[in-house]
N, C-alpha and C. Protein backbone atom coordinates (compact mmCIF):
# COMPACT_ATOMS: atom_id res chain seq x y z
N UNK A 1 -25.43 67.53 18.12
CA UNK A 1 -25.38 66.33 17.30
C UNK A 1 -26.73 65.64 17.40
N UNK A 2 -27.36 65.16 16.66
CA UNK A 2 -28.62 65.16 16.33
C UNK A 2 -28.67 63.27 15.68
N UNK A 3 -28.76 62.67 17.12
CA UNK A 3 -28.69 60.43 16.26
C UNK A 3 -30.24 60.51 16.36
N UNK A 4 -30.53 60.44 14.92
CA UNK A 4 -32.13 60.00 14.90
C UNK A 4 -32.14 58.60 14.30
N UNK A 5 -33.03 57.72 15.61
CA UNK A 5 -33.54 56.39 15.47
C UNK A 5 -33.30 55.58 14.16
N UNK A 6 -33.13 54.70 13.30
CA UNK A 6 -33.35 54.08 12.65
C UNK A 6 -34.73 53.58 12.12
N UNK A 7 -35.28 53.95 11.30
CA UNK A 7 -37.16 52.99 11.90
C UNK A 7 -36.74 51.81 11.76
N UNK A 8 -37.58 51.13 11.99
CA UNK A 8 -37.55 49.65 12.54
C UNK A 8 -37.72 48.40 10.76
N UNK A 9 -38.09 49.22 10.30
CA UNK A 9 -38.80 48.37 8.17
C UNK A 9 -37.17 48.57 7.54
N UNK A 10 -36.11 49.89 8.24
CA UNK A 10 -35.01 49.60 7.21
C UNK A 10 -33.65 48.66 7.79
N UNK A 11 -34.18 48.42 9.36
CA UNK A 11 -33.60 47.17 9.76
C UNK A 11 -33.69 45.85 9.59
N UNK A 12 -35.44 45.82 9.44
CA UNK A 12 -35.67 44.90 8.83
C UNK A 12 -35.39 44.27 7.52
N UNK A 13 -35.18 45.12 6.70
CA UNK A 13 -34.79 44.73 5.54
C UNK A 13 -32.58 44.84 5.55
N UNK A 14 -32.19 45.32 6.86
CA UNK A 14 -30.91 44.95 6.16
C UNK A 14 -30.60 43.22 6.56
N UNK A 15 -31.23 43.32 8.21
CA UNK A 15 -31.68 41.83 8.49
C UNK A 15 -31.73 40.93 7.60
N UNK A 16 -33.14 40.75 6.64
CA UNK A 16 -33.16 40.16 6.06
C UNK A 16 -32.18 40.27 4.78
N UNK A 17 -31.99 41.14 4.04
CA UNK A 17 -30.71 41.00 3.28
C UNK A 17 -29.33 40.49 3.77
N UNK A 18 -28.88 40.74 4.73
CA UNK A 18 -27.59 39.60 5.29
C UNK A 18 -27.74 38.34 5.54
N UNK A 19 -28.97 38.21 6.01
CA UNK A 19 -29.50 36.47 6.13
C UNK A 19 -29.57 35.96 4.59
N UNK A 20 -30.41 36.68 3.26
CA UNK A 20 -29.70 35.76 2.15
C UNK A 20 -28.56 36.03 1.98
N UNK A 21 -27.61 37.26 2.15
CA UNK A 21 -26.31 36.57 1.65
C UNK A 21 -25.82 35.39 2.24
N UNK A 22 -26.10 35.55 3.52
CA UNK A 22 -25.47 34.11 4.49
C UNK A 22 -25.86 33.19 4.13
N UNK A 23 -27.08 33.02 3.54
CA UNK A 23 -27.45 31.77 2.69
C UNK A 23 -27.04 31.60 1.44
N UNK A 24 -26.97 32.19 0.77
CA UNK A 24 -26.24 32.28 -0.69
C UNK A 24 -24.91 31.88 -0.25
N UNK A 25 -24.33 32.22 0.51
CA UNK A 25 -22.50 31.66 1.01
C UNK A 25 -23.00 30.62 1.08
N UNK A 26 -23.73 30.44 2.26
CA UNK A 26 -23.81 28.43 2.62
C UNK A 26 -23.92 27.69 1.52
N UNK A 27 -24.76 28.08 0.97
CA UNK A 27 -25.20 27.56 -0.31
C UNK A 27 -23.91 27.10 -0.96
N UNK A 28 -23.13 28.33 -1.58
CA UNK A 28 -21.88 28.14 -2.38
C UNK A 28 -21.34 27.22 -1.72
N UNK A 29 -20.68 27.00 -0.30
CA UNK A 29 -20.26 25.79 0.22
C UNK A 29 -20.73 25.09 0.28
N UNK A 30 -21.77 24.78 0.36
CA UNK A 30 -22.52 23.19 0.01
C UNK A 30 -22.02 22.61 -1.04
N UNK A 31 -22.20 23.29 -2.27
CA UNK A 31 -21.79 23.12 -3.70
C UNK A 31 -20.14 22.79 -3.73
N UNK A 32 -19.57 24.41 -3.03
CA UNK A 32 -18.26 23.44 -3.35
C UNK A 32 -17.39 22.24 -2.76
N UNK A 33 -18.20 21.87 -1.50
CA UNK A 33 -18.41 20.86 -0.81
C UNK A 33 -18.27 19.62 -2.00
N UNK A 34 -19.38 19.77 -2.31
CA UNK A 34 -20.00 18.29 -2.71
C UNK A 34 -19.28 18.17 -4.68
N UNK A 35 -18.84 19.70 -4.77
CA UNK A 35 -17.83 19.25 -5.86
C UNK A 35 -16.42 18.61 -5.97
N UNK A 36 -16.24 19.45 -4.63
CA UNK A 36 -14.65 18.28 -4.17
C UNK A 36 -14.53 17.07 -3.43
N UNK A 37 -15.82 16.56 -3.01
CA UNK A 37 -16.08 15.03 -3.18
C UNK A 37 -16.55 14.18 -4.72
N UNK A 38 -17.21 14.74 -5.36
CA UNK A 38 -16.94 14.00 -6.75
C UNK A 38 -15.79 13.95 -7.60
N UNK A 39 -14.67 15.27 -7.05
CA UNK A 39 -13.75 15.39 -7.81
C UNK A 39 -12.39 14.44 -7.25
N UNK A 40 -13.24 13.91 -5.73
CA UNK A 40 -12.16 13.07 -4.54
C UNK A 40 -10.78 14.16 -4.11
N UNK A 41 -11.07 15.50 -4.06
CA UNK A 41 -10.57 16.37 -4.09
C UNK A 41 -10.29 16.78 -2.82
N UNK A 42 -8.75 16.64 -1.94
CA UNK A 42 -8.98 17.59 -0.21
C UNK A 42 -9.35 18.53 -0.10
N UNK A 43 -10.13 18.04 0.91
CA UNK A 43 -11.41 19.24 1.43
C UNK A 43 -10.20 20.03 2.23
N UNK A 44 -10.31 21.20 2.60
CA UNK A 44 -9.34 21.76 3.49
C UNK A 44 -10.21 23.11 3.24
N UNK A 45 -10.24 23.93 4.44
CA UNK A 45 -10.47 25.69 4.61
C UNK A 45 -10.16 26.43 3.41
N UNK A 46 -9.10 26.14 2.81
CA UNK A 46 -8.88 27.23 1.95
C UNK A 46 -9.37 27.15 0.59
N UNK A 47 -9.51 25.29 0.37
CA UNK A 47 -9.75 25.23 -1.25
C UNK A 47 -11.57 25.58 -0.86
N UNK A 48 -12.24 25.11 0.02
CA UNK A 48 -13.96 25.40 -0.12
C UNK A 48 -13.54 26.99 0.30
N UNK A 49 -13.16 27.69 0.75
CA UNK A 49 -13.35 29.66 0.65
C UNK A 49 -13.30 29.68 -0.51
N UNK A 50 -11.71 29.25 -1.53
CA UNK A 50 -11.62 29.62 -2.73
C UNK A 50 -12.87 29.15 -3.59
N UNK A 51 -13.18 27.60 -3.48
CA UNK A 51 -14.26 27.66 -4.86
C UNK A 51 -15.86 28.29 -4.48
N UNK A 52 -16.11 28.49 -3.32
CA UNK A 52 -17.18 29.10 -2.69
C UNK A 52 -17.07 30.77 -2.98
N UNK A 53 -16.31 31.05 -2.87
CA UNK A 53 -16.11 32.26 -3.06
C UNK A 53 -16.43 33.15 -2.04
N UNK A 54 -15.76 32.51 -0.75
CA UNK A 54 -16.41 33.12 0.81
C UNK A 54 -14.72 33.41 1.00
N UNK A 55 -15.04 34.31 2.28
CA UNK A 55 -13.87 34.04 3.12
C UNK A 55 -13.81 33.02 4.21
N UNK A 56 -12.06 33.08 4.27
CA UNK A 56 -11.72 32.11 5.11
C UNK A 56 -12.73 32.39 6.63
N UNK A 57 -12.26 33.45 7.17
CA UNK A 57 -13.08 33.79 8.28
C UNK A 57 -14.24 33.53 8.35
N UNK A 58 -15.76 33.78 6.93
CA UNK A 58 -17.02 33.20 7.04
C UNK A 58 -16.88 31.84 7.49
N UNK A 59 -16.11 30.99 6.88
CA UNK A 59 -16.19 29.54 7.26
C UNK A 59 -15.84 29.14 8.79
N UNK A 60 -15.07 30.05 9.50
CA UNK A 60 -14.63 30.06 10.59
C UNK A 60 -15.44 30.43 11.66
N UNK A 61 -16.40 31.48 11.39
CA UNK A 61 -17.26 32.33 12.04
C UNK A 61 -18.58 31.28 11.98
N UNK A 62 -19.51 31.53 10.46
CA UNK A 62 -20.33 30.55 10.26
C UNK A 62 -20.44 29.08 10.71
N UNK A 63 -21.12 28.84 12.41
CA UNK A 63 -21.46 27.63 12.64
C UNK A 63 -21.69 26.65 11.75
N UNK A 64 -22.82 26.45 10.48
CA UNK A 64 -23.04 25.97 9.89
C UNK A 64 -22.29 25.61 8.94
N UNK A 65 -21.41 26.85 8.22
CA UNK A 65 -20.26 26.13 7.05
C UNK A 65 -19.47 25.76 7.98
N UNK A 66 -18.65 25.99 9.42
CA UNK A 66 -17.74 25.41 9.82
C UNK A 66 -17.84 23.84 9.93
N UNK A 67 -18.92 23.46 10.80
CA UNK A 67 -19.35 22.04 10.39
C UNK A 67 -19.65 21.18 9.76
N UNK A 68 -19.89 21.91 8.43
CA UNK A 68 -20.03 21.18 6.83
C UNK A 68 -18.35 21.01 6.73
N UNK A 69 -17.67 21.97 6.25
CA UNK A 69 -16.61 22.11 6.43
C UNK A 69 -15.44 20.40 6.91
N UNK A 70 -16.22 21.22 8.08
CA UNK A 70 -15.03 20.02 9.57
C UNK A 70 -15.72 18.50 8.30
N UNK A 71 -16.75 18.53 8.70
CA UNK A 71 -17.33 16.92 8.02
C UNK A 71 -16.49 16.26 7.21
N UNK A 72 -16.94 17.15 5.68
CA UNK A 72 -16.11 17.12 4.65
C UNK A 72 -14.62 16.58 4.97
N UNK A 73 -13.89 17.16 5.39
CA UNK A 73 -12.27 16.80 5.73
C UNK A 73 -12.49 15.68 6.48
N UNK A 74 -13.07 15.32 7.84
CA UNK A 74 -13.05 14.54 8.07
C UNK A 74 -13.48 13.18 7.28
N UNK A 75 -14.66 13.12 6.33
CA UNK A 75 -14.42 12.11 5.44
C UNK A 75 -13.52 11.42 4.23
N UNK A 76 -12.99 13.01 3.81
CA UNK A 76 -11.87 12.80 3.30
C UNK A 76 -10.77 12.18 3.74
N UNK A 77 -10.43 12.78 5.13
CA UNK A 77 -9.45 11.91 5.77
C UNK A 77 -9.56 9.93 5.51
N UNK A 78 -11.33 10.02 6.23
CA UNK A 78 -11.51 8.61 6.12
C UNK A 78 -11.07 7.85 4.91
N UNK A 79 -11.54 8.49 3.83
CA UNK A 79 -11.86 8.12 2.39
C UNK A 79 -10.27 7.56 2.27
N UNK A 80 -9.57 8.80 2.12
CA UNK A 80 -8.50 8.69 1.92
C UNK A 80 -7.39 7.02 2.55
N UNK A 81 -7.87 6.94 4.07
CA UNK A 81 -6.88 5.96 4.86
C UNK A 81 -7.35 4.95 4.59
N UNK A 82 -9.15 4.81 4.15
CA UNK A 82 -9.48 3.35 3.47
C UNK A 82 -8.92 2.86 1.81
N UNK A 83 -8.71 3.87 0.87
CA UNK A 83 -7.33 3.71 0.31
C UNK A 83 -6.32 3.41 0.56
N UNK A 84 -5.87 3.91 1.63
CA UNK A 84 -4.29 3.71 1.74
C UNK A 84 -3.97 2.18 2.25
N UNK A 85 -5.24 2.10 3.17
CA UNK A 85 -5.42 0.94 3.63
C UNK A 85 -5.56 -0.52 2.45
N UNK A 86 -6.39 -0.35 1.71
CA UNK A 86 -6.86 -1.04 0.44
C UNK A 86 -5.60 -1.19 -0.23
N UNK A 87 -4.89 -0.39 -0.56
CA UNK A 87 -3.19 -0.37 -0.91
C UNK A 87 -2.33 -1.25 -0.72
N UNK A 88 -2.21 -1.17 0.79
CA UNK A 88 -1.45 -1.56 1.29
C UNK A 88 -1.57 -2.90 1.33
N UNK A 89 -3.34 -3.32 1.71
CA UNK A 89 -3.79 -5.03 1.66
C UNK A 89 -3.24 -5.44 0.35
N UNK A 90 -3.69 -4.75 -1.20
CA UNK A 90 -2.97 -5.36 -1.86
C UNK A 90 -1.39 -5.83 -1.63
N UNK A 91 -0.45 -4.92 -1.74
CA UNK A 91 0.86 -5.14 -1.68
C UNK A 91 1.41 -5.88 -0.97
N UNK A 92 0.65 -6.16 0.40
CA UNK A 92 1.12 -7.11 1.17
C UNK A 92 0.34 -8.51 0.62
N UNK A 93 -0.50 -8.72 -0.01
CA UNK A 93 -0.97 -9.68 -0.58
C UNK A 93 0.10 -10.20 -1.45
N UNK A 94 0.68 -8.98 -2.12
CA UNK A 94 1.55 -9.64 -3.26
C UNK A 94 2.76 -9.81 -2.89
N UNK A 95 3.42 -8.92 -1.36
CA UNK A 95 4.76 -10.03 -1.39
C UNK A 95 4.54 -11.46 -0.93
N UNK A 96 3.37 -11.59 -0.38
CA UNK A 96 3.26 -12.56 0.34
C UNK A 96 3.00 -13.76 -0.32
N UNK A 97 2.29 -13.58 -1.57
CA UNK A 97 2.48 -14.52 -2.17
C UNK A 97 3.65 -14.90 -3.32
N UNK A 98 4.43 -13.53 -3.47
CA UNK A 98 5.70 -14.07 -3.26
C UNK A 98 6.59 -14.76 -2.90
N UNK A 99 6.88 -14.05 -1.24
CA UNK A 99 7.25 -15.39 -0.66
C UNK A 99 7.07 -16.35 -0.59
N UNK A 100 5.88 -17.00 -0.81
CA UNK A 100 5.19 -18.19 -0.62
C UNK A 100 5.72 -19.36 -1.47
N UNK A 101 5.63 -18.14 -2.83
CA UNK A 101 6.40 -18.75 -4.00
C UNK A 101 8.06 -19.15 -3.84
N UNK A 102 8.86 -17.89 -3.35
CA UNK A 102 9.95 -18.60 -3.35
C UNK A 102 10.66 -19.63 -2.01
N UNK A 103 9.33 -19.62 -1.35
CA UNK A 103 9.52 -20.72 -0.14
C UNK A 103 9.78 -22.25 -1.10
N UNK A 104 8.22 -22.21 -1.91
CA UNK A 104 7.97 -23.34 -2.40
C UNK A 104 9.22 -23.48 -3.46
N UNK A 105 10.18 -23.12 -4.15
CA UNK A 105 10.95 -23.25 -5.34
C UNK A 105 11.94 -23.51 -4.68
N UNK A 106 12.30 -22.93 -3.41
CA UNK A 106 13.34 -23.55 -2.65
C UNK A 106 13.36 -24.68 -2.15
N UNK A 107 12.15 -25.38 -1.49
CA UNK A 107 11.92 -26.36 -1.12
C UNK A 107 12.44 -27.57 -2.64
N UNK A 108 11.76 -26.77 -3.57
CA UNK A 108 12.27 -28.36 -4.60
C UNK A 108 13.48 -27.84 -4.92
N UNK A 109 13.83 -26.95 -5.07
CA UNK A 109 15.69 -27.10 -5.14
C UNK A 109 16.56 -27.86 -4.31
N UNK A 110 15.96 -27.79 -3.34
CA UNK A 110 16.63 -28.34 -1.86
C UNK A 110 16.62 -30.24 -2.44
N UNK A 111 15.01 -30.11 -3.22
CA UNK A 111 14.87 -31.84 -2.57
C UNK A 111 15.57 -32.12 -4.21
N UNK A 112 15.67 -31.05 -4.98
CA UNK A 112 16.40 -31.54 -6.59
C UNK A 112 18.12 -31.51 -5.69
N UNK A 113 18.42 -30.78 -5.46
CA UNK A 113 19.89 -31.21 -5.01
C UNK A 113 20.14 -32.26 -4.37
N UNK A 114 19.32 -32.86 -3.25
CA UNK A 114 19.26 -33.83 -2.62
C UNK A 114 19.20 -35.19 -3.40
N UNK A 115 18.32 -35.02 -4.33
CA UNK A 115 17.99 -36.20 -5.46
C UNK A 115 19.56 -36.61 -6.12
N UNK A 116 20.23 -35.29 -6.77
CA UNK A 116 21.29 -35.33 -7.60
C UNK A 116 22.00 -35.79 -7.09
N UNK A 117 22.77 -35.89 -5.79
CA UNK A 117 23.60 -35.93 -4.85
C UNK A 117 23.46 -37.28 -4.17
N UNK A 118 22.41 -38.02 -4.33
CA UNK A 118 22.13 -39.25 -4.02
C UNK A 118 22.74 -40.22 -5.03
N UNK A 119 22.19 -39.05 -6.40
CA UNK A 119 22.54 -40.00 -7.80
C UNK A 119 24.29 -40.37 -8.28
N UNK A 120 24.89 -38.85 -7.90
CA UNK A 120 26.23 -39.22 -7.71
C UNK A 120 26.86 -39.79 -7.17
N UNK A 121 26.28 -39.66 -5.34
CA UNK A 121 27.19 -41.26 -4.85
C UNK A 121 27.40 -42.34 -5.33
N UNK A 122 25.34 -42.87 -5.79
CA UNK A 122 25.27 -44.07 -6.54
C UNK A 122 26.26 -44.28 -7.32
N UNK A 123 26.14 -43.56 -8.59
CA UNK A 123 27.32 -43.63 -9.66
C UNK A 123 28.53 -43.38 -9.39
N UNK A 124 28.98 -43.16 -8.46
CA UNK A 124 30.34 -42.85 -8.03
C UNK A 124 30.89 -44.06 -7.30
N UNK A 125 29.66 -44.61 -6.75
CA UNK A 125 30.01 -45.95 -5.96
C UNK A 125 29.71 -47.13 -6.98
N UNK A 126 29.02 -47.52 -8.01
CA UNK A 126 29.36 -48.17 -9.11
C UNK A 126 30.95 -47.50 -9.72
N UNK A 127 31.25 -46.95 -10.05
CA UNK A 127 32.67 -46.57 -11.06
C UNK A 127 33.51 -47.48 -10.12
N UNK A 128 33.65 -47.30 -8.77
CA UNK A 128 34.67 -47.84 -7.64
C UNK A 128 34.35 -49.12 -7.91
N UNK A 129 33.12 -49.68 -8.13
CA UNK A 129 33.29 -50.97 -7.88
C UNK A 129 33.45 -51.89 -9.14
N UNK A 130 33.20 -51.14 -10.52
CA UNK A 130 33.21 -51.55 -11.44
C UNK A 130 34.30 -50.95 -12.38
N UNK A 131 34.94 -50.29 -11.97
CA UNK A 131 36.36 -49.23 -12.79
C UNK A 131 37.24 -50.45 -13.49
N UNK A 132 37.74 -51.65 -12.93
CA UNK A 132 38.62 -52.43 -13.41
C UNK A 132 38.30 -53.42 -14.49
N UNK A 133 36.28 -53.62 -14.62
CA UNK A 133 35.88 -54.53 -15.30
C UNK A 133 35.35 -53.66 -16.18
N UNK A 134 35.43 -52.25 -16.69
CA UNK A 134 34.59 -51.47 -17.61
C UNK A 134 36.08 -51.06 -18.60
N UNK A 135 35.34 -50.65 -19.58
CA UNK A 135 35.85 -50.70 -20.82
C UNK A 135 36.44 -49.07 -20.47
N UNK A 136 37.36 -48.62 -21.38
CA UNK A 136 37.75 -47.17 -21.58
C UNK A 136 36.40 -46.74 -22.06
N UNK A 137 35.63 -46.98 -22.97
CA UNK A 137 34.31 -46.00 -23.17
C UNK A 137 33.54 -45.89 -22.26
N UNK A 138 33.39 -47.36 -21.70
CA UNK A 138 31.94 -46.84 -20.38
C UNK A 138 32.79 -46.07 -19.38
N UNK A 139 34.10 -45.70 -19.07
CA UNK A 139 34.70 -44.84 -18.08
C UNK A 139 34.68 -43.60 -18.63
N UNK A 140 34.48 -43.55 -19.78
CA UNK A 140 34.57 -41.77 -20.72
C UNK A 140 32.71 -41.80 -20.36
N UNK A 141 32.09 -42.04 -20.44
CA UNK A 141 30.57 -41.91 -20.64
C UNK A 141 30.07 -41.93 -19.21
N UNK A 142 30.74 -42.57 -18.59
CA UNK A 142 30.17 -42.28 -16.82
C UNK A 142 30.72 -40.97 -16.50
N UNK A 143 32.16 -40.65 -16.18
CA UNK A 143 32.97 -39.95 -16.53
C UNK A 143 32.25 -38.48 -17.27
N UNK A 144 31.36 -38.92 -18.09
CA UNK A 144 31.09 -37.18 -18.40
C UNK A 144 29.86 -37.06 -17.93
N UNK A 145 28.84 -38.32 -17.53
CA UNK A 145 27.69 -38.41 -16.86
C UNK A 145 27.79 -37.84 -15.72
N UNK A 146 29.27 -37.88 -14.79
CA UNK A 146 29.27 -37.41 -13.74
C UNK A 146 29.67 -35.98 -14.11
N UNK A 147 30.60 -35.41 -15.11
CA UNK A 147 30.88 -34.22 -15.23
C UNK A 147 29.56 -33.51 -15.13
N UNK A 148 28.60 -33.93 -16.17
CA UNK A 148 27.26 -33.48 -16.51
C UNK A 148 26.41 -33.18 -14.96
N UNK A 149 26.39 -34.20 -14.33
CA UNK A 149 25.63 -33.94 -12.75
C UNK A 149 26.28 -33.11 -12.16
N UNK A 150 27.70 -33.08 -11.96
CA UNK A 150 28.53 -32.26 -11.06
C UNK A 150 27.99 -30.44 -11.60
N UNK A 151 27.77 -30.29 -12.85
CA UNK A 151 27.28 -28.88 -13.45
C UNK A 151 26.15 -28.64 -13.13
N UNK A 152 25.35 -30.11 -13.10
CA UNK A 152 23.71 -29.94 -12.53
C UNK A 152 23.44 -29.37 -11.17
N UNK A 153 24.32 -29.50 -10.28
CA UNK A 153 24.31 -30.00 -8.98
C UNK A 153 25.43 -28.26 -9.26
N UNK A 154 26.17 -27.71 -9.56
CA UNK A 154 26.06 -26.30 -9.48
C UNK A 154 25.27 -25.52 -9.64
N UNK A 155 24.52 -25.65 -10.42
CA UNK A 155 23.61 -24.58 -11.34
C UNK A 155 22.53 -24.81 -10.17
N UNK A 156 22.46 -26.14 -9.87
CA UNK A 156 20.78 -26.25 -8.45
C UNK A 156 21.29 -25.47 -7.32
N UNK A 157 22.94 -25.60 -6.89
CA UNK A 157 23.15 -24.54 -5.74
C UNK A 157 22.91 -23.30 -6.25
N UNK A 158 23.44 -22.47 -7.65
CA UNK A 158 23.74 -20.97 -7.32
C UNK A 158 21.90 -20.97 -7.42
N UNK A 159 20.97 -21.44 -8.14
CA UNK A 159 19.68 -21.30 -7.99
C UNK A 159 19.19 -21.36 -6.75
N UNK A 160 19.52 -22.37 -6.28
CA UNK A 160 19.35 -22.11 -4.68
C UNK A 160 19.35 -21.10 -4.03
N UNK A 161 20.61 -20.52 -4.01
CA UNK A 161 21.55 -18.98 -3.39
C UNK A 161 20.44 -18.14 -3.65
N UNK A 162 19.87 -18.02 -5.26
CA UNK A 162 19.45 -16.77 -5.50
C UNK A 162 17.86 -17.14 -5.15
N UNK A 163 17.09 -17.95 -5.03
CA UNK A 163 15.81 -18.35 -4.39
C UNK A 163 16.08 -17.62 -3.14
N UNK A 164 16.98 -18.06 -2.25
CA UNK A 164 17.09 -17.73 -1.02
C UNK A 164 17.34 -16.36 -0.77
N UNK A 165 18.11 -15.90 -1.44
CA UNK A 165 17.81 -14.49 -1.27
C UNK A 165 16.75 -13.82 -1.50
N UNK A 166 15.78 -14.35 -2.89
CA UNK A 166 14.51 -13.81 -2.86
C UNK A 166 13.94 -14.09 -1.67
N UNK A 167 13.92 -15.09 -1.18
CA UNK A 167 12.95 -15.34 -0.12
C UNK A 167 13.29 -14.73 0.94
N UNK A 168 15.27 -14.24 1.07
CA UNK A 168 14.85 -13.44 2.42
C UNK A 168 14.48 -11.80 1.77
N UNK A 169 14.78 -11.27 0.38
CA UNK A 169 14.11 -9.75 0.30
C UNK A 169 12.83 -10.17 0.41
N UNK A 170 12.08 -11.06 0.31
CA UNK A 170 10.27 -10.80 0.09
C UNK A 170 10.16 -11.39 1.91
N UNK A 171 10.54 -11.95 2.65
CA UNK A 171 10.44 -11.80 4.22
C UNK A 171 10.41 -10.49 4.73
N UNK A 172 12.00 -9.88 4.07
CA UNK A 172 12.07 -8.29 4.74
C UNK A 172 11.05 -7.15 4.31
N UNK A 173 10.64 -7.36 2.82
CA UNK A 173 9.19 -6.62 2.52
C UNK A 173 8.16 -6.68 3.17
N UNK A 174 8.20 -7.80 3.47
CA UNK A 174 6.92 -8.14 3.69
C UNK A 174 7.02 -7.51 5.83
N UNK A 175 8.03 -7.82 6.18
CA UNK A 175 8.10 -7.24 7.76
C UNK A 175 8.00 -5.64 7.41
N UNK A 176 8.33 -5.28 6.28
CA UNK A 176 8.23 -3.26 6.49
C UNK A 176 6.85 -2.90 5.86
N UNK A 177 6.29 -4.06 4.97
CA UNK A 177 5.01 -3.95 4.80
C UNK A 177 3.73 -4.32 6.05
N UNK A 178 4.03 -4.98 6.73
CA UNK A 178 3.68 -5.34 8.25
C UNK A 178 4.13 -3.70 8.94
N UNK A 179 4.96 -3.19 8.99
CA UNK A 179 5.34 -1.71 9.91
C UNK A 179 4.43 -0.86 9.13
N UNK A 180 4.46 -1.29 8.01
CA UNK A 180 3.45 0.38 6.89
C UNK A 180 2.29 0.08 7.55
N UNK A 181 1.56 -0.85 7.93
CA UNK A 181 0.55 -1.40 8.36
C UNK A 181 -0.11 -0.74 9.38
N UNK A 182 0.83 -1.59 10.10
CA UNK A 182 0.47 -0.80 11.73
C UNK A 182 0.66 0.65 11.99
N UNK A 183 1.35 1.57 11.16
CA UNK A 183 1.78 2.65 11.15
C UNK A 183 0.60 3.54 10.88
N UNK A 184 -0.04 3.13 9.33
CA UNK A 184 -1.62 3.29 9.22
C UNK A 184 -2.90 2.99 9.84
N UNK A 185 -2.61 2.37 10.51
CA UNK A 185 -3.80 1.86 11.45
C UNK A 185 -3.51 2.47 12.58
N UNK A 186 -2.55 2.76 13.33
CA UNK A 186 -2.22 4.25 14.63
C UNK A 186 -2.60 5.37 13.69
N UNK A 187 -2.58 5.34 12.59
CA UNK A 187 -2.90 7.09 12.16
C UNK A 187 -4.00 6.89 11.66
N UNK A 188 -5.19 5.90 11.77
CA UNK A 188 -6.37 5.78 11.24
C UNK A 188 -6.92 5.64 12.69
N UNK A 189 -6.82 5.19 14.10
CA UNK A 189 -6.52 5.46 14.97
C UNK A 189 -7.24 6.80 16.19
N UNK A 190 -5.78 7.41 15.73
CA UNK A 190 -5.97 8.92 16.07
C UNK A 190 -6.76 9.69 16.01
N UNK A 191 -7.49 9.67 14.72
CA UNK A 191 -8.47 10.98 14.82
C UNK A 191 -9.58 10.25 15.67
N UNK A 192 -9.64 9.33 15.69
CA UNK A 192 -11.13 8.51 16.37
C UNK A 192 -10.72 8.92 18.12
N UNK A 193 -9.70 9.17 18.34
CA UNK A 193 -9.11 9.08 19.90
C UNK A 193 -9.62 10.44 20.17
N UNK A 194 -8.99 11.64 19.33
CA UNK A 194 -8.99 12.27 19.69
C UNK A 194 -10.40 12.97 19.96
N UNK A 195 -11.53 12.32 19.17
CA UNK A 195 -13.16 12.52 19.08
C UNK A 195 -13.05 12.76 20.48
């Protein structure tokens, strides 16, 4: 059996021919890198092999794409939780000023029932004291003045009822929007820990 040497010019040249393909790969991942950040697209192993047109293993093997790679995802990650984050500030912005709202509508229901309820004693304590010296009409006209408040003075409770319930669903939103919170911020968190 007869192993004759290699010369040394056709190593050289396979050398250098695998070093540009390896650059021509990197290359392609760079590109498809920086296309699935304009496209805000997850970075992940398989979608940069697929649009690179490498294998999974080059990216695995290759120091250099692995760490482009890792980057990529990892900013995505970021990208992504400062969204989620941004999200979430809205929504909790908006039950909150929700609530705020049906704090405040309750409060004047409270002080409109209070008002009405003042007004009916009044008038209820004139009729008592004046029932024997008033005419049959001014007793029909107080008489429906009070019917009229007594409906007012329903309609301000069931409004009431249903204020109050808004105000306790936009409390309880707003406490599971407080848990979404903190829930995101331990998982925004984590990857920094685990650095």
């Amino acid at each position: 059996m007869n192993t004759a040497p290699v010369p040394e010019p056709r190593t050289a040249v396979a050398l250098a021919a695998r070093r540009r393909k390896t650059d021509a790969a990197l290359e392609r991942v760079h590109q498809a890198i920086a296309r699935l950040r304009r496209e805000k697209a997850q970075a992940s192993i398989a979608a940069v092999a697929r649009r690179a047109d490498v294998s999974r293993t080059f990216l695995y093997d290759n120091a250099e794409a692995r760490a482009a790679v890792a980057a990529a995802m990892t900013e995505a990650s970021e990208r992504r939780s400062r969204t989620l984050a941004e999200q979430d500030d809205e929504r909790e912005a908006t039950w909150r000023e929700r609530a705020l709202n049906a704090e405040e509508a309750l409060k004047a229901a409270h002080s409109e029932i209070l008002a009405q309820r003042t007004r009916i004693g009044e008038l209820l304590g004139q009729i008592r004291d004046l029932e024997a010296e008033w005419t049959e009409g001014a007793i029909q006209r107080i008489t429906t003045e009070n019917t009229t408040l007594k409906q007012r003075v329903r309609q301000l409770t069931t409004d009431n009822r249903t204020l109050d319930e808004r105000l306790k669903a936009a409390r309880s939103n707003l406490r599971f929007q407080d848990r979404r919170v903190a829930d995101l911020e331990a998982r925004i968190a984590e990857p920094a820990l685990k650095s």
